[in-house]
Protein backbone atom coordinates (compact mmCIF):
# COMPACT_ATOMS: atom_id res chain seq x y z
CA UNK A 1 162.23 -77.81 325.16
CA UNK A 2 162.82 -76.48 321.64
CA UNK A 3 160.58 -76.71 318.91
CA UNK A 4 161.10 -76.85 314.79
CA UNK A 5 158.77 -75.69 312.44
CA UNK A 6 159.34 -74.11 308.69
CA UNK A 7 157.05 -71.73 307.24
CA UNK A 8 157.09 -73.17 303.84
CA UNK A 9 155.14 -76.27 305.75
CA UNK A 10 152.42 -74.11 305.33
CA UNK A 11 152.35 -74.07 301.30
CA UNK A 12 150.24 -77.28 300.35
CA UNK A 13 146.47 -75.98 300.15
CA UNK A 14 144.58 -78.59 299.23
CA UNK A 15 140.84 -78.16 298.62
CA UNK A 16 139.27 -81.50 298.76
CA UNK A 17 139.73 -85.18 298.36
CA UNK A 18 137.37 -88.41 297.51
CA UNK A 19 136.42 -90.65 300.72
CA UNK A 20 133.53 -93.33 301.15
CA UNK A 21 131.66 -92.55 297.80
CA UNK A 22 131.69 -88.72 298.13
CA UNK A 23 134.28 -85.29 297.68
CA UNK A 24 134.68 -84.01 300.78
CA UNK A 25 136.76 -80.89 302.26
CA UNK A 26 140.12 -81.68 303.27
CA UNK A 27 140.92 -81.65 306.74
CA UNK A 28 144.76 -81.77 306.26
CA UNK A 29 144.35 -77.28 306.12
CA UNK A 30 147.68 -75.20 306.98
CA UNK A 31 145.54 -74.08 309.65
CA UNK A 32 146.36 -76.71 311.46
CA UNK A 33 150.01 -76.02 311.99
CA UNK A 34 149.19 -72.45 312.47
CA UNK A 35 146.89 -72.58 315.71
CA UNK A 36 150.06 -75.20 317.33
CA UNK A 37 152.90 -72.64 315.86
CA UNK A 38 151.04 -69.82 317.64
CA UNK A 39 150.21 -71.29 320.96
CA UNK A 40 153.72 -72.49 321.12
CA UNK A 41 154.99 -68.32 320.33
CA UNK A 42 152.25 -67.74 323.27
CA UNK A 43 153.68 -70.28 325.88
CA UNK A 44 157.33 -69.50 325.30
CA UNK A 45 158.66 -71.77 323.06
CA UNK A 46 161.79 -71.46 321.53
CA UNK A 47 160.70 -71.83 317.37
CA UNK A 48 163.78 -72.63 315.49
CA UNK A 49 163.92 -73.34 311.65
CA UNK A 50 165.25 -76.48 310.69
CA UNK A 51 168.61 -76.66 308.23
CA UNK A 52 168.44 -78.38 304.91
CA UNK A 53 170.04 -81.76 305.23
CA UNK A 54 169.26 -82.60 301.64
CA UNK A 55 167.05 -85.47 299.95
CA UNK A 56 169.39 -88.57 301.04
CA UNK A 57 168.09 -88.75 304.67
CA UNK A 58 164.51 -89.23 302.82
CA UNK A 59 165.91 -91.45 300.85
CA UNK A 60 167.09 -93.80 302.86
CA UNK A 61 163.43 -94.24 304.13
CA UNK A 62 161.43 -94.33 300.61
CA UNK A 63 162.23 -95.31 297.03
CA UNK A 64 164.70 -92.30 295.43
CA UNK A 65 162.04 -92.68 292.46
CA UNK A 66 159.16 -91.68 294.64
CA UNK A 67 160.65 -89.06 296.00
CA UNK A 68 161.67 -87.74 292.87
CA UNK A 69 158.09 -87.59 291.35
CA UNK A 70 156.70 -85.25 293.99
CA UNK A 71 159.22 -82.29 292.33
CA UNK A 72 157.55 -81.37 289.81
CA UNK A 73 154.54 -83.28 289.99
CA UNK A 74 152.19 -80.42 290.21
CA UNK A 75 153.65 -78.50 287.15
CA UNK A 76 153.30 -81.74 285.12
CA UNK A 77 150.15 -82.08 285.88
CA UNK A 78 149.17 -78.44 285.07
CA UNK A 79 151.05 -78.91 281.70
CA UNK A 80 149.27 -82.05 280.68
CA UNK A 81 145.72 -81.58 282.44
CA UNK A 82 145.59 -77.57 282.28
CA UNK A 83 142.62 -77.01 285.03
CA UNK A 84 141.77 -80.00 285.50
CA UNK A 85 141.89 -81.19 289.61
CA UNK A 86 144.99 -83.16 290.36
CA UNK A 87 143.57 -86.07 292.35
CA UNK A 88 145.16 -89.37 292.22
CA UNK A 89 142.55 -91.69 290.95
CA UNK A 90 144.33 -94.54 288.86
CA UNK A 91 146.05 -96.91 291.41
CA UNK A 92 146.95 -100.11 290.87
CA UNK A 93 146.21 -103.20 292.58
CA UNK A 94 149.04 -105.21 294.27
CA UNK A 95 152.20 -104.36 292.41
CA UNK A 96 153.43 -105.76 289.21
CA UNK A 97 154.25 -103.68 286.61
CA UNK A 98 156.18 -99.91 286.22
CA UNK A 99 155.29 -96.48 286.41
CA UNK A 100 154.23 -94.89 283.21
CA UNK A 101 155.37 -92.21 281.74
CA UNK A 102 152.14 -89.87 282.01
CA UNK A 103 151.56 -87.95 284.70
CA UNK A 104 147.94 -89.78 285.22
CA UNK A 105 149.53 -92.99 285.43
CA UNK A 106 152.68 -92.06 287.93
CA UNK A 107 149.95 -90.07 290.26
CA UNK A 108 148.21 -93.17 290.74
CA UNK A 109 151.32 -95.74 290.77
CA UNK A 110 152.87 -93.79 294.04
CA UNK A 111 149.78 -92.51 295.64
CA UNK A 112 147.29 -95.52 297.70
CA UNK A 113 143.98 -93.39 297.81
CA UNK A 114 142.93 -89.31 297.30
CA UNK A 115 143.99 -87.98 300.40
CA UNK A 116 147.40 -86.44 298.49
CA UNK A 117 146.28 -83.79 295.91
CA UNK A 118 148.96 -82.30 294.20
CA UNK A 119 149.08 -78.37 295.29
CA UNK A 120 151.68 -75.92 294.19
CA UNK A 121 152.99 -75.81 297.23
CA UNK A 122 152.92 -79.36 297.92
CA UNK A 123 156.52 -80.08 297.53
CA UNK A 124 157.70 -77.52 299.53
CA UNK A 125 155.81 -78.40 302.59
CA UNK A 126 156.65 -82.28 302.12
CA UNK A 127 160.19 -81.05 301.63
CA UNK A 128 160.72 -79.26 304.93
CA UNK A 129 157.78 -81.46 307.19
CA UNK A 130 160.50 -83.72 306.74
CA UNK A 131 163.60 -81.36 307.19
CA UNK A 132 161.85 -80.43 310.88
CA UNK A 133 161.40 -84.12 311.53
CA UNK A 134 165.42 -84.42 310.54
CA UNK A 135 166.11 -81.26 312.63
CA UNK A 136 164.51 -82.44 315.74
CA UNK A 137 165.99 -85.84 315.31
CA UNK A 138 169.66 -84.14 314.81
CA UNK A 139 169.16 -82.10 318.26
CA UNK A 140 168.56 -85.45 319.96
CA UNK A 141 171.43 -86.71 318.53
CA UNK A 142 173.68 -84.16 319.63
CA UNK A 143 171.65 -84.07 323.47
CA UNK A 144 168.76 -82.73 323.53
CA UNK A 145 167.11 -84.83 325.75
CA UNK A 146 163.01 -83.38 324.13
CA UNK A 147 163.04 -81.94 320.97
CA UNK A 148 159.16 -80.55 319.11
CA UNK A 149 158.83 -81.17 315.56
CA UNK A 150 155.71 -79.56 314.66
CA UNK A 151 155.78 -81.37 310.81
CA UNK A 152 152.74 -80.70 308.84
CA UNK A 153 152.13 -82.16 306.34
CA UNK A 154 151.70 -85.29 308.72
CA UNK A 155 153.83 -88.43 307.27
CA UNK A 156 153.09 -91.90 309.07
CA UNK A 157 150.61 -93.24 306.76
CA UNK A 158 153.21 -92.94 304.03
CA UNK A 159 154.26 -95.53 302.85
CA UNK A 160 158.23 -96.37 301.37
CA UNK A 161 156.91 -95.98 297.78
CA UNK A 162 153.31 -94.48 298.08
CA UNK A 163 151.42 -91.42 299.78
CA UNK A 164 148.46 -92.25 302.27
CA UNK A 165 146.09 -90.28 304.23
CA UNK A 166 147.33 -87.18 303.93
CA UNK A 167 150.73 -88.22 304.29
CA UNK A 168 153.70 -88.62 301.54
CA UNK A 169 157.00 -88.38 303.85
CA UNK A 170 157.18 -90.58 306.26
CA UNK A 171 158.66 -87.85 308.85
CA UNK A 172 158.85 -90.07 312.11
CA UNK A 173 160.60 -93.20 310.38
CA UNK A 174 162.69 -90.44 308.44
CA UNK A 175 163.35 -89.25 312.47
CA UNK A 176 163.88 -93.34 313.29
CA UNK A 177 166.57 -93.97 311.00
CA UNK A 178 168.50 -90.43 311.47
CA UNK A 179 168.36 -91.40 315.26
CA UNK A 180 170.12 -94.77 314.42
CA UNK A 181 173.29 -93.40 313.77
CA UNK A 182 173.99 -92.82 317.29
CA UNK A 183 171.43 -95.41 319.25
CA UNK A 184 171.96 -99.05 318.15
CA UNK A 185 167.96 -99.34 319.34
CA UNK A 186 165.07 -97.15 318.31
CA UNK A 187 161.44 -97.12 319.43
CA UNK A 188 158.42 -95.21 317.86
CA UNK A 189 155.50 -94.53 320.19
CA UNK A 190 152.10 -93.87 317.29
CA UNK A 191 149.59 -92.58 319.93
CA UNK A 192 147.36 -90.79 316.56
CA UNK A 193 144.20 -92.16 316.55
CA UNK A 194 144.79 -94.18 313.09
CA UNK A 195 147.32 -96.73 312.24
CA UNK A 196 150.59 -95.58 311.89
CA UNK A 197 150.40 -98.17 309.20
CA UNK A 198 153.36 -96.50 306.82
CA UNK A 199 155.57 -96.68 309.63
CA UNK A 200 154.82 -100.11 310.53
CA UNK A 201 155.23 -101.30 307.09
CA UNK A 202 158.40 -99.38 306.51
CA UNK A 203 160.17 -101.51 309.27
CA UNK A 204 157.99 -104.71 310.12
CA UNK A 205 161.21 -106.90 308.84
CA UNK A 206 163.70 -104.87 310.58
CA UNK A 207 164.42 -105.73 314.38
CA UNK A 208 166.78 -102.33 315.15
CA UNK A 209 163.66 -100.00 315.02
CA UNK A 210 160.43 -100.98 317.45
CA UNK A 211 157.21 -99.68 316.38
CA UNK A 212 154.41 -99.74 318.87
CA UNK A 213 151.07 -98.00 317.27
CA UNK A 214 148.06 -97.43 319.24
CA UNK A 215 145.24 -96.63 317.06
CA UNK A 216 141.62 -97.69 316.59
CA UNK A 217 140.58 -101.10 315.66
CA UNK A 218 141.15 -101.44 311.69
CA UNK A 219 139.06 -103.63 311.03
CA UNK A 220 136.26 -100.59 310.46
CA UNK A 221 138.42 -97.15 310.69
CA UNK A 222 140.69 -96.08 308.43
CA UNK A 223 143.16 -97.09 307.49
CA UNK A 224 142.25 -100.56 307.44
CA UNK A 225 144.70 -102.78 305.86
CA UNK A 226 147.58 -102.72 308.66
CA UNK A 227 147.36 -102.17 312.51
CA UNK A 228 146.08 -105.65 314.12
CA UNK A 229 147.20 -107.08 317.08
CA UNK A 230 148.27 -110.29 315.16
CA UNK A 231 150.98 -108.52 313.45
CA UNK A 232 154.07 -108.53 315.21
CA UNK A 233 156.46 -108.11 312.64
CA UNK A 234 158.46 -110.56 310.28
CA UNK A 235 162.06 -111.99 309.91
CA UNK A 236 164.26 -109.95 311.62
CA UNK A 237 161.92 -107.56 312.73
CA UNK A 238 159.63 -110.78 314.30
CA UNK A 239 158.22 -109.16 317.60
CA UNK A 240 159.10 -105.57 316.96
CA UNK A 241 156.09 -104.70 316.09
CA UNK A 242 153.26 -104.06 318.38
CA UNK A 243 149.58 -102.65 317.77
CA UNK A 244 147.42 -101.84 320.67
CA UNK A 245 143.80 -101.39 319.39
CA UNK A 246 140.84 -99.41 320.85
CA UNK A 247 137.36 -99.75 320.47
CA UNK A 248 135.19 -97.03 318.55
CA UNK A 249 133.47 -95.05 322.07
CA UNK A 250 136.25 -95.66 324.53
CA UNK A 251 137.31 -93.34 326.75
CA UNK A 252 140.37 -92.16 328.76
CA UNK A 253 140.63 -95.38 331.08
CA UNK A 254 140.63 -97.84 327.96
CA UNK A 255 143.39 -95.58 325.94
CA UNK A 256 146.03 -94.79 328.95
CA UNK A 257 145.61 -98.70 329.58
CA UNK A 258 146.44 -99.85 326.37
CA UNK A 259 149.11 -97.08 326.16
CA UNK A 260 150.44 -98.14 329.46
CA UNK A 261 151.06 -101.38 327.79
CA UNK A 262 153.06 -99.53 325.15
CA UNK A 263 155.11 -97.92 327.31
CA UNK A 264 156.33 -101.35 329.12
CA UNK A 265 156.50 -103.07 325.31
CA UNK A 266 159.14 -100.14 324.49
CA UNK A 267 161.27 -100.40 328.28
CA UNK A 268 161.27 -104.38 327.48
CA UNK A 269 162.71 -104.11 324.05
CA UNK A 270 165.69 -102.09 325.19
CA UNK A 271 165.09 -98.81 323.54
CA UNK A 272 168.02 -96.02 323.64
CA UNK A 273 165.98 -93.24 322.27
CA UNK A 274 162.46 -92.99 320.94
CA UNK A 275 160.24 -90.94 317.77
CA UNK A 276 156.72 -89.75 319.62
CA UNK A 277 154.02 -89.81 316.30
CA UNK A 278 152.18 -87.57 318.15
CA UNK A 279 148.05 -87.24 317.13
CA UNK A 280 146.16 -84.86 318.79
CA UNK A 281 143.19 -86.46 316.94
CA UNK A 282 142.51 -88.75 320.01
CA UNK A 283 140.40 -86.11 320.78
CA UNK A 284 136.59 -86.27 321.99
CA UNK A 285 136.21 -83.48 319.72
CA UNK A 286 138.02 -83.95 316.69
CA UNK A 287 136.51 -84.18 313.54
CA UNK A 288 137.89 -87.34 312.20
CA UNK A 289 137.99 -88.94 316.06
CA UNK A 290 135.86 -92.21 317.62
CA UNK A 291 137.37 -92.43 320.50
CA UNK A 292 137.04 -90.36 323.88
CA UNK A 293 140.49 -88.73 324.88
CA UNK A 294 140.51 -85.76 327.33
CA UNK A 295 143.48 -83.16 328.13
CA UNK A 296 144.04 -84.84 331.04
CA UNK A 297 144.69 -87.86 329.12
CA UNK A 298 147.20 -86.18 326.87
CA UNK A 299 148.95 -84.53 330.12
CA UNK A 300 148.99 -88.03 331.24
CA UNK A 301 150.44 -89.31 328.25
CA UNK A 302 153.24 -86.18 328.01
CA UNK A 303 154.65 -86.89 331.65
CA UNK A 304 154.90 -90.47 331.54
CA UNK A 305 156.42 -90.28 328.38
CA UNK A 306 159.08 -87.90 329.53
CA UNK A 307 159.80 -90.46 332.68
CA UNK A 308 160.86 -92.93 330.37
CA UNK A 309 164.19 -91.50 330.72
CA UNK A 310 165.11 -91.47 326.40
CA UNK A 311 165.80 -89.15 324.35
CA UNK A 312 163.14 -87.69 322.15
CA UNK A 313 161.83 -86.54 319.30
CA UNK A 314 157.99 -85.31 319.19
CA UNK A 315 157.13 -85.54 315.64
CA UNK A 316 153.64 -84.52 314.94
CA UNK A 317 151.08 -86.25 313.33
CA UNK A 318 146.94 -85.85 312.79
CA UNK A 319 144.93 -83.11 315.49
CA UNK A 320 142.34 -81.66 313.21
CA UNK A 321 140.33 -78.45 313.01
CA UNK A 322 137.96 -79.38 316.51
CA UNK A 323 137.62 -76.80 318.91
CA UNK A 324 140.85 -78.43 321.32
CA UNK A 325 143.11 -78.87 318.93
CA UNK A 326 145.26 -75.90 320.11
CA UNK A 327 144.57 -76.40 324.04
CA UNK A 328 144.93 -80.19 323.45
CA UNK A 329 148.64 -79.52 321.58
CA UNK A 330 149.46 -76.56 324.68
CA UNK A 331 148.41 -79.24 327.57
CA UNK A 332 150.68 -82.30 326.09
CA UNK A 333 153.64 -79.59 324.94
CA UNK A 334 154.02 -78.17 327.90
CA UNK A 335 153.21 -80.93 330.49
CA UNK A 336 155.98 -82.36 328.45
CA UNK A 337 158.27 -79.16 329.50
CA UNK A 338 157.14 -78.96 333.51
CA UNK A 339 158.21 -82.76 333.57
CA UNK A 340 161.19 -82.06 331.97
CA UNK A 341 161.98 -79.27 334.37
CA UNK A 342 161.25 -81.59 337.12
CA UNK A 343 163.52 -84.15 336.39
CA UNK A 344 166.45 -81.61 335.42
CA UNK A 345 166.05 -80.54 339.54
CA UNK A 346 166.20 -83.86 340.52
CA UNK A 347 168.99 -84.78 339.00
């Protein structure tokens, strides 16, 4: 099983963002990507680059504009603000109106909350977080039947036209859509901890692309607004959507029930290939966690996944800085490679 990662990922440093009434260090660190990348170089993994397929596979997901503004976002801001710390912190309420022309106002008009400082290096690693989601979807595409995309910055909070938590590229719907040039029927599995609520927004009126998210309850865990089990999508996308929610404190038994659900949701709609949002942050021990998953659980998770039968693309999502965030990514990873092996004797 190959995996895609880009260096340049590692450019966006930001510092700290504003969350329930206080600053607070940012959890989204390069770090992150670096203890995965490294365990993968230890457990054999072939690490390929991705290639540049340019900004119109991003664009077909989110609003040309929005991409656009990330550019040269940062230097704007430097020119107009000098030290000042770029922090979005002017949004509006439900949409009417335009961007502005300052660099205050279009921060706020495509960004939902804090969680998206602008960093030097922020475009960059947007930029190619979303390449390696494109690469890994493009190897699926041409046969792969497992493809890695270790994408940080994360991207399925973001929304078509706005950045949220932590995310501003939506890499797994960017994956979804790239994969629909070959498979009339696409699934996303969200098994992060949080609503993959960009992604579910993204294609709640679209019935080509299935999105089954299971996350903690929103109704008091971020991120709030999108993710409950009444939502099943809308027009044409009317029952493609499912969310499968968890209780704050539940453990292994609750979450691979629930996710056992998911996994007969996806086989009854008919999926031909399938995006994996894949959150580490499940995890007992993860800082931003409220739930109870165990390794086991995620080698669970990895093998049953890989029965499915679909092509693949991993595309990875949240997995903080807690103490298993490296063992939890090396038991899923390559759980997901001994199945693989498995079935390759078989057949």
């Amino acid at each position: 099983m190959k995996a895609i990662f880009d260096e340049r990922q590692l450019l966006h440093t930001p510092e700290r963002y504003f969350r329930r009434g206080a600053y607070m260090p940012h959890p989204e660190q390069a770090e992150r990507a670096v203890l995965i990348r490294d365990m993968l170089k230890r457990n054999d993994f072939a690490i390929e680059p991705p290639r540049d397929f340019g900004e119109e596979p991003i664009k077909a997901i989110h609003d040309p504009d929005y991409v656009d503004f990330w550019k040269d976002a940062y230097q704007r801001w430097r020119a107009e603000a000098g030290d000042a710390e770029p922090i979005p912190n002017c949004h509006p309420g439900p949409r009417r109106g335009r961007p502005s022309s300052s660099i205050y106002g279009q921060l706020g008009w495509w960004a939902t909350d804090t969680s998206v400082p602008l960093t030097e290096g922020l475009w960059q690693a947007i930029y190619w977080s979303a390449q390696t989601a494109l690469e890994a979807a493009e190897r699926v595409k041409q046969g792969d039947r497992m493809v890695y995309g270790l994408c940080r910055p994360p991207g399925h909070h973001a929304l078509s036209n706005a950045s949220n938590g932590f995310c501003a590229f939506n890499n797994a719907a960017i994956a979804a859509q790239s994969l629909r040039a070959r498979f009339s029927k696409v699934a996303i599995l969200d098994i992060d901890t949080h609503t993959g609520n960009g992604t579910l927004d993204i294609f709640y009126e679209r019935g080509d692309v299935f999105v089954c998210s299971l996350h903690v309850d929103p109704a008091t865990y971020p991120t709030y607004y999108l993710g409950y089990e009444d939502e099943r999508g809308e027009g044409a996308g009317e029952g493609a959507t499912v969310n499968l929610t968890l209780k704050p404190g539940d453990g292994v038994e609750q979450i691979l029930a629930r996710f056992h659900e998911g996994l007969k949701a996806i086989g009854d709609f008919g999926a031909e290939a399938l995006v994996v949002s894949l959150g580490f942050d499940m995890a007992a021990d993860d800082p931003l966690s409220e739930v109870k998953m165990t390794a086991d659980g995620f080698d669970t998770m990895a093998r049953e996944i890989v029965r499915l039968g679909l092509p693949t693309a991993l595309i990875q999502e949240g997995g903080y800085l807690g103490p298993s965030l490296s063992d939890n990514a090396e038991t899923y990873l390559t759980a997901s490679r001994d199945e693989l092996a498995k079935l390759t004797l078989v057949s």
